[in-house]
PDB file of N, CA and C in Angstrom:
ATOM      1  N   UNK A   1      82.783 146.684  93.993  1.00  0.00           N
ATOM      2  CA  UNK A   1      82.817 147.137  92.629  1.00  0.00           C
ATOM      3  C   UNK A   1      83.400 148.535  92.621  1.00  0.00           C
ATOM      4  N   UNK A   2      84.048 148.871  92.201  1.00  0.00           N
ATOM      5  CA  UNK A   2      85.338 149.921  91.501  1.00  0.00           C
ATOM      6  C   UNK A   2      84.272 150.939  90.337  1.00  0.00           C
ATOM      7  N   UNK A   3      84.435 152.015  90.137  1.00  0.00           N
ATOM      8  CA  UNK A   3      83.536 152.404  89.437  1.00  0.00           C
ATOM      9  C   UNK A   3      84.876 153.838  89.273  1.00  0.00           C
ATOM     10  N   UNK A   4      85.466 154.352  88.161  1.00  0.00           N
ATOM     11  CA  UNK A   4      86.293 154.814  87.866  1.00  0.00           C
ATOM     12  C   UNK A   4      85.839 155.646  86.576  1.00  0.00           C
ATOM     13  N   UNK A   5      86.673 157.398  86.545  1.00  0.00           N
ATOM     14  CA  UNK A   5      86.591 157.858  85.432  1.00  0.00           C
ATOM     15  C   UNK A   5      87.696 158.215  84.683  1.00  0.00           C
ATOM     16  N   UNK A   6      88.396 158.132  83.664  1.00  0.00           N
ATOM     17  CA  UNK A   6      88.913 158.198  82.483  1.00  0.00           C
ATOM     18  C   UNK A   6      88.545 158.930  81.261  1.00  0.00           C
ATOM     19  N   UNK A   7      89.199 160.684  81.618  1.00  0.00           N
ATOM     20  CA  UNK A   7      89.222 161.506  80.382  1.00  0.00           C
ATOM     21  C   UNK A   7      87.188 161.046  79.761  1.00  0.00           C
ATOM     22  N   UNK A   8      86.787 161.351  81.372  1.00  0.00           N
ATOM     23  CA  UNK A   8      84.896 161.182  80.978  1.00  0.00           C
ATOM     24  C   UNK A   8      84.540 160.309  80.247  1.00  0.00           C
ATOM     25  N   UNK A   9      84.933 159.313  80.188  1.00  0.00           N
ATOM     26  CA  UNK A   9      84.501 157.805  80.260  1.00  0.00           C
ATOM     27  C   UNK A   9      84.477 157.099  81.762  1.00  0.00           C
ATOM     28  N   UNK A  10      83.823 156.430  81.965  1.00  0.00           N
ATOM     29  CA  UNK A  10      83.277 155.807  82.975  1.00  0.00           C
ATOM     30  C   UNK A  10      82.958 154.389  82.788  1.00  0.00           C
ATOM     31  N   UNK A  11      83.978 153.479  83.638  1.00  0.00           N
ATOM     32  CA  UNK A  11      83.650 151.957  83.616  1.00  0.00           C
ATOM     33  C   UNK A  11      83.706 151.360  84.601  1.00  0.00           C
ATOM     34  N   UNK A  12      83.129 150.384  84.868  1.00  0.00           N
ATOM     35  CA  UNK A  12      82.374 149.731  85.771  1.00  0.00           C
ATOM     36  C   UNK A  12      83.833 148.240  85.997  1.00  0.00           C
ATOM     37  N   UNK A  13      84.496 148.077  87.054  1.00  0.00           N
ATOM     38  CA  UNK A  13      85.800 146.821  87.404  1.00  0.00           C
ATOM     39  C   UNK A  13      85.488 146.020  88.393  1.00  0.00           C
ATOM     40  N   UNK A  14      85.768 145.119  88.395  1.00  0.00           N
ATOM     41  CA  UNK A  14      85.358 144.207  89.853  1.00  0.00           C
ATOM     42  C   UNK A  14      87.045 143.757  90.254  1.00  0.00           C
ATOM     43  N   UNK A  15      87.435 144.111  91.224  1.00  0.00           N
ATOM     44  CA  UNK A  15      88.682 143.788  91.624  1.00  0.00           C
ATOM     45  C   UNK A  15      88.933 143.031  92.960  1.00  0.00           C
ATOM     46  N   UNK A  16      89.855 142.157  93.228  1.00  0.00           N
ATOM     47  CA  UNK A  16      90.198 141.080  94.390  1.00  0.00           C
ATOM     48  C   UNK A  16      91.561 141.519  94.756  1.00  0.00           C
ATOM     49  N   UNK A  17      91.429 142.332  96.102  1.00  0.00           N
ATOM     50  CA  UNK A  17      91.997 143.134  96.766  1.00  0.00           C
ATOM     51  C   UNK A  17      92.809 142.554  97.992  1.00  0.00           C
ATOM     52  N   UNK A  18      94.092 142.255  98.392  1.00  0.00           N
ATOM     53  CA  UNK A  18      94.375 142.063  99.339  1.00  0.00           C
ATOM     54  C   UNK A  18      94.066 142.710 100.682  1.00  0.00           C
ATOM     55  N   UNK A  19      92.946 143.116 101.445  1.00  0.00           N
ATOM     56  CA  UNK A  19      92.581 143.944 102.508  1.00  0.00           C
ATOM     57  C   UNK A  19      92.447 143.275 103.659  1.00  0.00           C
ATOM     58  N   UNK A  20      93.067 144.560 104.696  1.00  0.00           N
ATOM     59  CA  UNK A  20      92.952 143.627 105.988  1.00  0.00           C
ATOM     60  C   UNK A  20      92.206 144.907 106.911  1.00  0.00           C
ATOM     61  N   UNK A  21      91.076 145.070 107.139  1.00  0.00           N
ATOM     62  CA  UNK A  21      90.167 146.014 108.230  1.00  0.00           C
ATOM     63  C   UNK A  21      90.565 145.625 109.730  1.00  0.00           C
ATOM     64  N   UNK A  22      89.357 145.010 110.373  1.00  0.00           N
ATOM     65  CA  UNK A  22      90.138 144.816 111.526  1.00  0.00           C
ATOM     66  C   UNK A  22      90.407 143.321 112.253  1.00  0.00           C
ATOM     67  N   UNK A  23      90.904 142.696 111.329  1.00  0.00           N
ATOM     68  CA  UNK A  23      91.406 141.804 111.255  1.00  0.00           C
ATOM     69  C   UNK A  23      92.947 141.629 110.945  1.00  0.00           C
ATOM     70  N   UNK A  24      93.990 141.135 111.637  1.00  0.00           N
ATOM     71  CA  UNK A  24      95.316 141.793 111.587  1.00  0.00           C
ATOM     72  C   UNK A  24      95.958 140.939 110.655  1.00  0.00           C
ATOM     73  N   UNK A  25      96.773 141.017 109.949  1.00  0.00           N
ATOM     74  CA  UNK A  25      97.550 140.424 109.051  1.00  0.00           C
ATOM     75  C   UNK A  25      98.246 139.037 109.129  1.00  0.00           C
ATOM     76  N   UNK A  26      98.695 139.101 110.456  1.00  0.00           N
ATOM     77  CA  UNK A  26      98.992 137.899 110.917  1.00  0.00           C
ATOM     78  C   UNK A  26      98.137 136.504 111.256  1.00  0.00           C
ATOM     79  N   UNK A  27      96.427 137.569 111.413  1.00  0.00           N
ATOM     80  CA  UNK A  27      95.991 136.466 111.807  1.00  0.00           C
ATOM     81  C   UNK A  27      95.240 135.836 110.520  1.00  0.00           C
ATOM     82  N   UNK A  28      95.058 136.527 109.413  1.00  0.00           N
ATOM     83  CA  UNK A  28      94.818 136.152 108.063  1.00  0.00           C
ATOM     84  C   UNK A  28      95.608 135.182 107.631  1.00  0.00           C
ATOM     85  N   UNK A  29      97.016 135.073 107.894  1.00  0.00           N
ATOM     86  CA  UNK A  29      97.935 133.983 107.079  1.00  0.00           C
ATOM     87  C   UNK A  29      98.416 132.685 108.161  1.00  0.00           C
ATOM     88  N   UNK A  30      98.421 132.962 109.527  1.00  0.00           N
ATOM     89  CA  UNK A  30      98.253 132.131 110.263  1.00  0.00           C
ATOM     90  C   UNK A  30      97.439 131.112 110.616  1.00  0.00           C
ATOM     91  N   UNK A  31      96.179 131.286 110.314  1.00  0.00           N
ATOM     92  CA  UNK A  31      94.858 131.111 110.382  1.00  0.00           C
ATOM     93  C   UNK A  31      94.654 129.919 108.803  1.00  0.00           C
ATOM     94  N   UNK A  32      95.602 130.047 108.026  1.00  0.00           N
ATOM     95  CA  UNK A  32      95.705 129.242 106.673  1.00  0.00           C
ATOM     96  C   UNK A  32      96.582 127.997 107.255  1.00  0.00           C
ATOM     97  N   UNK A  33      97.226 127.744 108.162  1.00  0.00           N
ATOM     98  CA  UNK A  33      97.380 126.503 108.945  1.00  0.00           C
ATOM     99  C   UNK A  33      97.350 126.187 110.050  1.00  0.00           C
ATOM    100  N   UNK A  34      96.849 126.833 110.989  1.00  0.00           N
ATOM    101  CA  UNK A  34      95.979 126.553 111.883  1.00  0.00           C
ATOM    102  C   UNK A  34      95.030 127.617 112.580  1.00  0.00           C
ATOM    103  N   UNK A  35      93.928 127.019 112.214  1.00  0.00           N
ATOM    104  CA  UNK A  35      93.214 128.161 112.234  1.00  0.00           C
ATOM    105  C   UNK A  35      92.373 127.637 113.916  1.00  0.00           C
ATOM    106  N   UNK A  36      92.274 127.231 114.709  1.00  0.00           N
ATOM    107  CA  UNK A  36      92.084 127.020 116.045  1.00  0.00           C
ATOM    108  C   UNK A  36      93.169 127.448 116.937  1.00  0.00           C
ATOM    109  N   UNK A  37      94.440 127.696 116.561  1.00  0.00           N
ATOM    110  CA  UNK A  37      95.042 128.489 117.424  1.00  0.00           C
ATOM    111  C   UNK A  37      95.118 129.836 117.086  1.00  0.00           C
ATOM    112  N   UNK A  38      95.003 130.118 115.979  1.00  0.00           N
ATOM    113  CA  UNK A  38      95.131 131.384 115.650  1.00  0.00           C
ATOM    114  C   UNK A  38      93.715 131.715 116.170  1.00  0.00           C
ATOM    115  N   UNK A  39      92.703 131.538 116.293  1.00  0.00           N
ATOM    116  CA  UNK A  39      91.369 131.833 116.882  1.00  0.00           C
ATOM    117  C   UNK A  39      91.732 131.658 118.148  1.00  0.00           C
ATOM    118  N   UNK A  40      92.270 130.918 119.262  1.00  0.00           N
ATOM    119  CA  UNK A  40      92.386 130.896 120.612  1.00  0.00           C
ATOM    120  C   UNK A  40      93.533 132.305 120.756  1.00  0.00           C
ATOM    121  N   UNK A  41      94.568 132.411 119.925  1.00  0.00           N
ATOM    122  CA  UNK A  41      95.306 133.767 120.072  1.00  0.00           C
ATOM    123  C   UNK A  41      94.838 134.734 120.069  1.00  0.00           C
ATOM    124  N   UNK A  42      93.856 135.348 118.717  1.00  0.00           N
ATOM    125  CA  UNK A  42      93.402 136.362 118.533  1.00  0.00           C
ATOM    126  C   UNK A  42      92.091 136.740 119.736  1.00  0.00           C
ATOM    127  N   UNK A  43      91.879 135.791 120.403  1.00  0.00           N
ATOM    128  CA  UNK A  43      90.489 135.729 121.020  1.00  0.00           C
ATOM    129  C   UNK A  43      91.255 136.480 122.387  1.00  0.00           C
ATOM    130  N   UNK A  44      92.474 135.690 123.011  1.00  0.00           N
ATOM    131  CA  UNK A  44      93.504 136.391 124.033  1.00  0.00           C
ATOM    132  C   UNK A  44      93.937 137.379 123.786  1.00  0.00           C
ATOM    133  N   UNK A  45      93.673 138.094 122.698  1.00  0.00           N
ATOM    134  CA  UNK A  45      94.738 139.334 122.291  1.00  0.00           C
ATOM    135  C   UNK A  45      93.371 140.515 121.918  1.00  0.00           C
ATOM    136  N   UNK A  46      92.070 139.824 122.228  1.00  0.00           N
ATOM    137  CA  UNK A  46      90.836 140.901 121.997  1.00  0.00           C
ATOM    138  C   UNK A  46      90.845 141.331 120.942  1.00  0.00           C
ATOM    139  N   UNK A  47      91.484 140.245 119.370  1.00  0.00           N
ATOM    140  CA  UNK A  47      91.145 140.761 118.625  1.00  0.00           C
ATOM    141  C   UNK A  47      89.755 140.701 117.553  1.00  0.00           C
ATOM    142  N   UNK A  48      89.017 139.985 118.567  1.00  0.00           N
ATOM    143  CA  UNK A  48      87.766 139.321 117.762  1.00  0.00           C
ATOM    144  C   UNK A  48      86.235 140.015 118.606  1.00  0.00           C
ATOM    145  N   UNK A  49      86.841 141.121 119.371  1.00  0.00           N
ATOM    146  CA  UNK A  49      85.842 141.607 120.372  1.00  0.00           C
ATOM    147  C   UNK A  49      85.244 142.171 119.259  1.00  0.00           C
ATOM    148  N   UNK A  50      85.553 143.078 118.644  1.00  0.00           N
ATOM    149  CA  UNK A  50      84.558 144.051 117.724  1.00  0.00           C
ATOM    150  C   UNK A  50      83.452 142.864 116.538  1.00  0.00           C
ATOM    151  N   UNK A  51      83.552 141.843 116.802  1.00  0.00           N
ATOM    152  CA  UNK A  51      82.679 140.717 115.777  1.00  0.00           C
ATOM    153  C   UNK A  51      81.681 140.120 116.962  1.00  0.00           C
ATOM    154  N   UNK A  52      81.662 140.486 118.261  1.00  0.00           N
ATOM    155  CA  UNK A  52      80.574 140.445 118.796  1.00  0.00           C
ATOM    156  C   UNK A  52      80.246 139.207 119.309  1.00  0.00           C
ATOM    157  N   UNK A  53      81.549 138.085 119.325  1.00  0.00           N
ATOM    158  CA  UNK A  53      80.928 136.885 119.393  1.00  0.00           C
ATOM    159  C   UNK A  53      80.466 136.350 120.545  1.00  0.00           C
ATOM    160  N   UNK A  54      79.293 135.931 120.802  1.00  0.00           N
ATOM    161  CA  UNK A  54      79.193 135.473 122.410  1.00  0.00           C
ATOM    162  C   UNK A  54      78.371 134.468 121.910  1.00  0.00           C
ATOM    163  N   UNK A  55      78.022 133.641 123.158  1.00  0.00           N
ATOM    164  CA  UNK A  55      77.295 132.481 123.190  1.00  0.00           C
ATOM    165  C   UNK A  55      78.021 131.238 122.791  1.00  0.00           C
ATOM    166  N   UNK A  56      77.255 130.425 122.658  1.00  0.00           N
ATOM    167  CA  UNK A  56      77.890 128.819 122.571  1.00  0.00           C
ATOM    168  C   UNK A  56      78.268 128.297 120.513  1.00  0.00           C
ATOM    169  N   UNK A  57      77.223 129.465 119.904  1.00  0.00           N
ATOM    170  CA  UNK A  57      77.548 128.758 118.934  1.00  0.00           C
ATOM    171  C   UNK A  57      79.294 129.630 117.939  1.00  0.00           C
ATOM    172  N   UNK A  58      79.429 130.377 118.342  1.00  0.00           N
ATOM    173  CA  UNK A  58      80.494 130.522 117.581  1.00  0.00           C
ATOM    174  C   UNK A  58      81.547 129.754 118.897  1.00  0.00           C
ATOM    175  N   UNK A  59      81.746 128.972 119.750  1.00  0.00           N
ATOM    176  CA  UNK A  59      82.291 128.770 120.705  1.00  0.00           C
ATOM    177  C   UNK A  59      82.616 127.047 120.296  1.00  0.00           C
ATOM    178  N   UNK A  60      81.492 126.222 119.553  1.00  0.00           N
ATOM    179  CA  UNK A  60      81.626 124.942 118.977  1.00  0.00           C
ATOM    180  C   UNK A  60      81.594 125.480 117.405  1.00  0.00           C
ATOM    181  N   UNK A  61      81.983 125.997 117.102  1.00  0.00           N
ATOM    182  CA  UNK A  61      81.948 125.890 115.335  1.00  0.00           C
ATOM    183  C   UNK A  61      83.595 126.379 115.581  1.00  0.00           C
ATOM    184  N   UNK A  62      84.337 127.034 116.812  1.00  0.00           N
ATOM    185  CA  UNK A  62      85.435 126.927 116.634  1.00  0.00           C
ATOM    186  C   UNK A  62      86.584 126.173 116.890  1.00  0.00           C
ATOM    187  N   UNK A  63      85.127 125.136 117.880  1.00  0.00           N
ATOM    188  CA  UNK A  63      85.939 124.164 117.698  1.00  0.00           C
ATOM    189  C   UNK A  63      85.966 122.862 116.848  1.00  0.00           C
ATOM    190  N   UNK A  64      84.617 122.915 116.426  1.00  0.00           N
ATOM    191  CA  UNK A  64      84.432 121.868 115.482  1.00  0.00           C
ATOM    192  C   UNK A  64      84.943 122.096 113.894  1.00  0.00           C
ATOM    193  N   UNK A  65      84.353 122.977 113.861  1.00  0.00           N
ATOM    194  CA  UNK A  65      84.621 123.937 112.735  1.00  0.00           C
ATOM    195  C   UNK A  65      85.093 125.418 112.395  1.00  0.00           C
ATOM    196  N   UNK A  66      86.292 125.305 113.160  1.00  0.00           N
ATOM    197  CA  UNK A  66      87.429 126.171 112.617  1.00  0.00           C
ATOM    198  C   UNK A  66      87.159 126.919 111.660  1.00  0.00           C
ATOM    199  N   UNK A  67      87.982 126.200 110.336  1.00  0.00           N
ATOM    200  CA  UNK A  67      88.081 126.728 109.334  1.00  0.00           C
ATOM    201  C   UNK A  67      86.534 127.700 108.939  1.00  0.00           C
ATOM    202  N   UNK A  68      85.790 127.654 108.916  1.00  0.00           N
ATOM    203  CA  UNK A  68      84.275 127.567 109.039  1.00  0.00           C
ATOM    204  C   UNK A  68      83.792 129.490 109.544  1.00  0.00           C
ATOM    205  N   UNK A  69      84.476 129.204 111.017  1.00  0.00           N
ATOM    206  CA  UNK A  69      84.706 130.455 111.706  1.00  0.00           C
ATOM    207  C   UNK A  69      85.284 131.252 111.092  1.00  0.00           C
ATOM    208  N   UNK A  70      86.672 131.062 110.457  1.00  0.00           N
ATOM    209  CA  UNK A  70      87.346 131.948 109.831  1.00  0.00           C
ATOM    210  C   UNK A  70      87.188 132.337 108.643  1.00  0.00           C
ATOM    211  N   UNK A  71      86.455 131.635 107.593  1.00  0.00           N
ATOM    212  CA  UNK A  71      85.529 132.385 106.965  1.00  0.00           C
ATOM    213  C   UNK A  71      84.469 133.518 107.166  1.00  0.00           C
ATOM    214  N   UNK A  72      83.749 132.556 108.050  1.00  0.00           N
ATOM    215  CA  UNK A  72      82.356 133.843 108.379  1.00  0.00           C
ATOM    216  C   UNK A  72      82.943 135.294 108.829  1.00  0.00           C
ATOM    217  N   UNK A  73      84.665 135.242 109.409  1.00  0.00           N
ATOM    218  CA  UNK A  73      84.556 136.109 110.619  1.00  0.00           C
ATOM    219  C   UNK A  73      85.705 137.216 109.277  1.00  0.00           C
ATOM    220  N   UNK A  74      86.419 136.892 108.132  1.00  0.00           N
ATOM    221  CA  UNK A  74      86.926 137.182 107.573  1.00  0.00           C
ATOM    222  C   UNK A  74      85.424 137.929 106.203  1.00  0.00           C
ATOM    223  N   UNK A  75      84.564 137.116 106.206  1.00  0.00           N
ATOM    224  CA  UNK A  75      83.066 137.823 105.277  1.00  0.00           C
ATOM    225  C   UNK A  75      82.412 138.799 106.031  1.00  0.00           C
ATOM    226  N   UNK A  76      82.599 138.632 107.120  1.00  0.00           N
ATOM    227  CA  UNK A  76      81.982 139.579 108.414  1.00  0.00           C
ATOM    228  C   UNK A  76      83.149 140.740 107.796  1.00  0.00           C
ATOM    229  N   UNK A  77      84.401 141.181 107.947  1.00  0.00           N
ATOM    230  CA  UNK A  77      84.815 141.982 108.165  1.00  0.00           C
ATOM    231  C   UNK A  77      85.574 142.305 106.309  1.00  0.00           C
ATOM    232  N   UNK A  78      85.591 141.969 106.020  1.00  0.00           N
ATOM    233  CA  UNK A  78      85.902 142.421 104.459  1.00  0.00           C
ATOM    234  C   UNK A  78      84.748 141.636 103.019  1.00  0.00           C
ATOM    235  N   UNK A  79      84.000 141.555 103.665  1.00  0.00           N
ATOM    236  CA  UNK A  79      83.078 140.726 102.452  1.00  0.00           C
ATOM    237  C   UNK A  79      83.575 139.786 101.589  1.00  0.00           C
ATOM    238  N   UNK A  80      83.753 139.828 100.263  1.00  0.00           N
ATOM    239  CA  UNK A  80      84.095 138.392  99.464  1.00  0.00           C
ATOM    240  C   UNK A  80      85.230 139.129  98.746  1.00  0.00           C
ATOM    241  N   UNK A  81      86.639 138.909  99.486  1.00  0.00           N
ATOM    242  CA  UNK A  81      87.981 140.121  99.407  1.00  0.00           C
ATOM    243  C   UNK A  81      88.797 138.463  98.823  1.00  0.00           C
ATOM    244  N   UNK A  82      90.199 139.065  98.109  1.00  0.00           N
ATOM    245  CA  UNK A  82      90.745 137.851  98.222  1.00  0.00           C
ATOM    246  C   UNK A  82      91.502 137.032  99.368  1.00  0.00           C
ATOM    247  N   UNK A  83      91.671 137.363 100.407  1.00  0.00           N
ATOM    248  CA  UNK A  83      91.860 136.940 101.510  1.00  0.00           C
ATOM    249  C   UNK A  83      90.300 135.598 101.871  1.00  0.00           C
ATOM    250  N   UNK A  84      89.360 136.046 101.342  1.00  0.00           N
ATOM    251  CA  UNK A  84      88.238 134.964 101.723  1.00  0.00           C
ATOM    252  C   UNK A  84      88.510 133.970 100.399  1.00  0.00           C
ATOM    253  N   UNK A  85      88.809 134.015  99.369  1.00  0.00           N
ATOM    254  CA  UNK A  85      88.436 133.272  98.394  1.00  0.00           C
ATOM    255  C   UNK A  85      89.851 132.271  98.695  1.00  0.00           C
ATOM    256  N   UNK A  86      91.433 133.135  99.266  1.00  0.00           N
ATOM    257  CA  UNK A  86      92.437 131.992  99.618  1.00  0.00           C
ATOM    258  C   UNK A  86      91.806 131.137 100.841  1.00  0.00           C
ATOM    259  N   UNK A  87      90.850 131.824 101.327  1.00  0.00           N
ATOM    260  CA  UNK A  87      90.520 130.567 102.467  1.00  0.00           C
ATOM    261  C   UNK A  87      89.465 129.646 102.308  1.00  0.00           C
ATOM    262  N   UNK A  88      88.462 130.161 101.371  1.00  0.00           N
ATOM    263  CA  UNK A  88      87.912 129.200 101.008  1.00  0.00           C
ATOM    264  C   UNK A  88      88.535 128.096 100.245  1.00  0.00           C
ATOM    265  N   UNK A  89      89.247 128.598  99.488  1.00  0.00           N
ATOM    266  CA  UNK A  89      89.931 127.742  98.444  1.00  0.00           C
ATOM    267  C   UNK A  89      90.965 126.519  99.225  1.00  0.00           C
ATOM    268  N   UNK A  90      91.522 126.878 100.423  1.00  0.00           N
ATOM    269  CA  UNK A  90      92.230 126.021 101.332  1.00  0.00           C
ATOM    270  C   UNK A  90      91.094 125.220 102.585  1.00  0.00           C
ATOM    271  N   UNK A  91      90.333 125.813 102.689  1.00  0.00           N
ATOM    272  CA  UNK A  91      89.202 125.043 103.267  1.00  0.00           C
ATOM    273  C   UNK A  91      88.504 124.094 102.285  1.00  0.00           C
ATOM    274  N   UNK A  92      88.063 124.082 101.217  1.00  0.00           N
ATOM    275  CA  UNK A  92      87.984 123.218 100.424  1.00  0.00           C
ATOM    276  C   UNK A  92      88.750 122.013 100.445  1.00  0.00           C
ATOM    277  N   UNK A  93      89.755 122.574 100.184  1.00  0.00           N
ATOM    278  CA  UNK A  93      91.103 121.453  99.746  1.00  0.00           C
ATOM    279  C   UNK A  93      91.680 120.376 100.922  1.00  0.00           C
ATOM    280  N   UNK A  94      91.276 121.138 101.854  1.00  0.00           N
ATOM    281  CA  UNK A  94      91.428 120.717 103.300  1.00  0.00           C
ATOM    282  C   UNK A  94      90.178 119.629 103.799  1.00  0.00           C
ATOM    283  N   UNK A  95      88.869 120.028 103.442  1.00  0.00           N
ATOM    284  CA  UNK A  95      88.077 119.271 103.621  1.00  0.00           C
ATOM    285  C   UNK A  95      87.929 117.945 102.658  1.00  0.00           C
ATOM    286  N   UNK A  96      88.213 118.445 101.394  1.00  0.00           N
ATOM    287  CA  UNK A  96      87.939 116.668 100.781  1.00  0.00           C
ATOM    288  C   UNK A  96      89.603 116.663 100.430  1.00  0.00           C
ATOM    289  N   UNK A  97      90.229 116.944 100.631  1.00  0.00           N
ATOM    290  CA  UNK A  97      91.687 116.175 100.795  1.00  0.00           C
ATOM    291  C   UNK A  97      91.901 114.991 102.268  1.00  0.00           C
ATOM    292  N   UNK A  98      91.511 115.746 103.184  1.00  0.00           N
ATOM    293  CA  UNK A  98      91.697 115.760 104.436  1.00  0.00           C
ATOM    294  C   UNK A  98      90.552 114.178 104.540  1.00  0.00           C
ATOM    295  N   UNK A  99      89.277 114.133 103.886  1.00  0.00           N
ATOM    296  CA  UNK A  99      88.631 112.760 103.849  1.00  0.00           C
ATOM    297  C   UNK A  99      88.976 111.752 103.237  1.00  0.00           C
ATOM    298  N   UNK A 100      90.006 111.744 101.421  1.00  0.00           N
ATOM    299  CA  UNK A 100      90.499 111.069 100.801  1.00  0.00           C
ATOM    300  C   UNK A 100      91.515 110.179 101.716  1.00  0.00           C
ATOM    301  N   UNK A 101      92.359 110.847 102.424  1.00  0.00           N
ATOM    302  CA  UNK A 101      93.272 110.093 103.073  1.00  0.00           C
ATOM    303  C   UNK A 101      92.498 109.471 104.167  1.00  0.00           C
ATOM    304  N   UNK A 102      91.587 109.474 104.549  1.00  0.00           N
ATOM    305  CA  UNK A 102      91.191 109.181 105.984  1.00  0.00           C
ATOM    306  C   UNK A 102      90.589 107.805 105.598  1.00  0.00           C
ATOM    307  N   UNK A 103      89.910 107.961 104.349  1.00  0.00           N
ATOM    308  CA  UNK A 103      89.193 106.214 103.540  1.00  0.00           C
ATOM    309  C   UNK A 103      90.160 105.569 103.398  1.00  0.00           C
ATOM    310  N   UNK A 104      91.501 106.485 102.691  1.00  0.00           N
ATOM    311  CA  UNK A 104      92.401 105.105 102.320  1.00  0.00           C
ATOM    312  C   UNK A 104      93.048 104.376 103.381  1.00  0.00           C
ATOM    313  N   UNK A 105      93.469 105.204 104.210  1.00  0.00           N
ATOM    314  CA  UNK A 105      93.520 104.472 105.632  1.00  0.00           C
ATOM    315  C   UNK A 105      92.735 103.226 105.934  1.00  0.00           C
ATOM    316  N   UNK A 106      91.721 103.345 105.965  1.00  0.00           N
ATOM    317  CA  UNK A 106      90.665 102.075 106.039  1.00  0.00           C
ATOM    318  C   UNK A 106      90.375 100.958 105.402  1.00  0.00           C
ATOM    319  N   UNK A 107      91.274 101.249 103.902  1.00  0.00           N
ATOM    320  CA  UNK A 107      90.873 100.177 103.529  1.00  0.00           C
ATOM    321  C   UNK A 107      91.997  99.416 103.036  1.00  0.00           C
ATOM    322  N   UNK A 108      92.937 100.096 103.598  1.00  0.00           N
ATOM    323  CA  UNK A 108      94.681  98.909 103.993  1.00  0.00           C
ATOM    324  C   UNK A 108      93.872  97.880 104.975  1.00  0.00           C
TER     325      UNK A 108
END
């Protein structure tokens, strides 16, 4: 939230910001079609050291669930920015798009 003054008026904005902290640019828009390599890259390139990840479960959610990771790890580092809402919004679309075709398959 934006909180701004104007000739001593004062109003209150909520704005959706393209921001990238430390998360690199490339791996924000890369990561919008494939987001398991762009996680095996960034992971080789140490760019995911500062998010702390160890253990097994961010290790199967990246691979099971990708997209999933790159949310949490994009809310982890810029909160609810528009960079999270394009990925939610393609994770969505991805998930029940991605099942529609998979029924119709089945029932040729």
């Amino acid at each position: 939230m934006e909180l701004s003054s104007v000739m001593g008026q004062e109003r209150a904005g909520f704005g959706l910001f393209l921001v990238s902290h430390r998360l690199p640019f490339w791996f924000l828009v890369f990561s919008l079609f494939l987001p398991r390599v762009s996680l095996l890259v960034a992971w080789l390139q140490g760019v995911l050291l500062p998010f702390h990840l160890a253990g097994w479960i961010p290790l199967v959610a990246a691979v099971l669930l990708p997209r999933a990771l790159v949310l949490y790890l994009i809310y982890i580092d810029q909160g609810t920015s528009l960079w999270f809402v394009i990925h939610l919004v393609v994770a969505l679309l991805v998930w029940v798009g991605g099942g529609h075709t998979y029924r119709s398959r089945w029932d040729d």
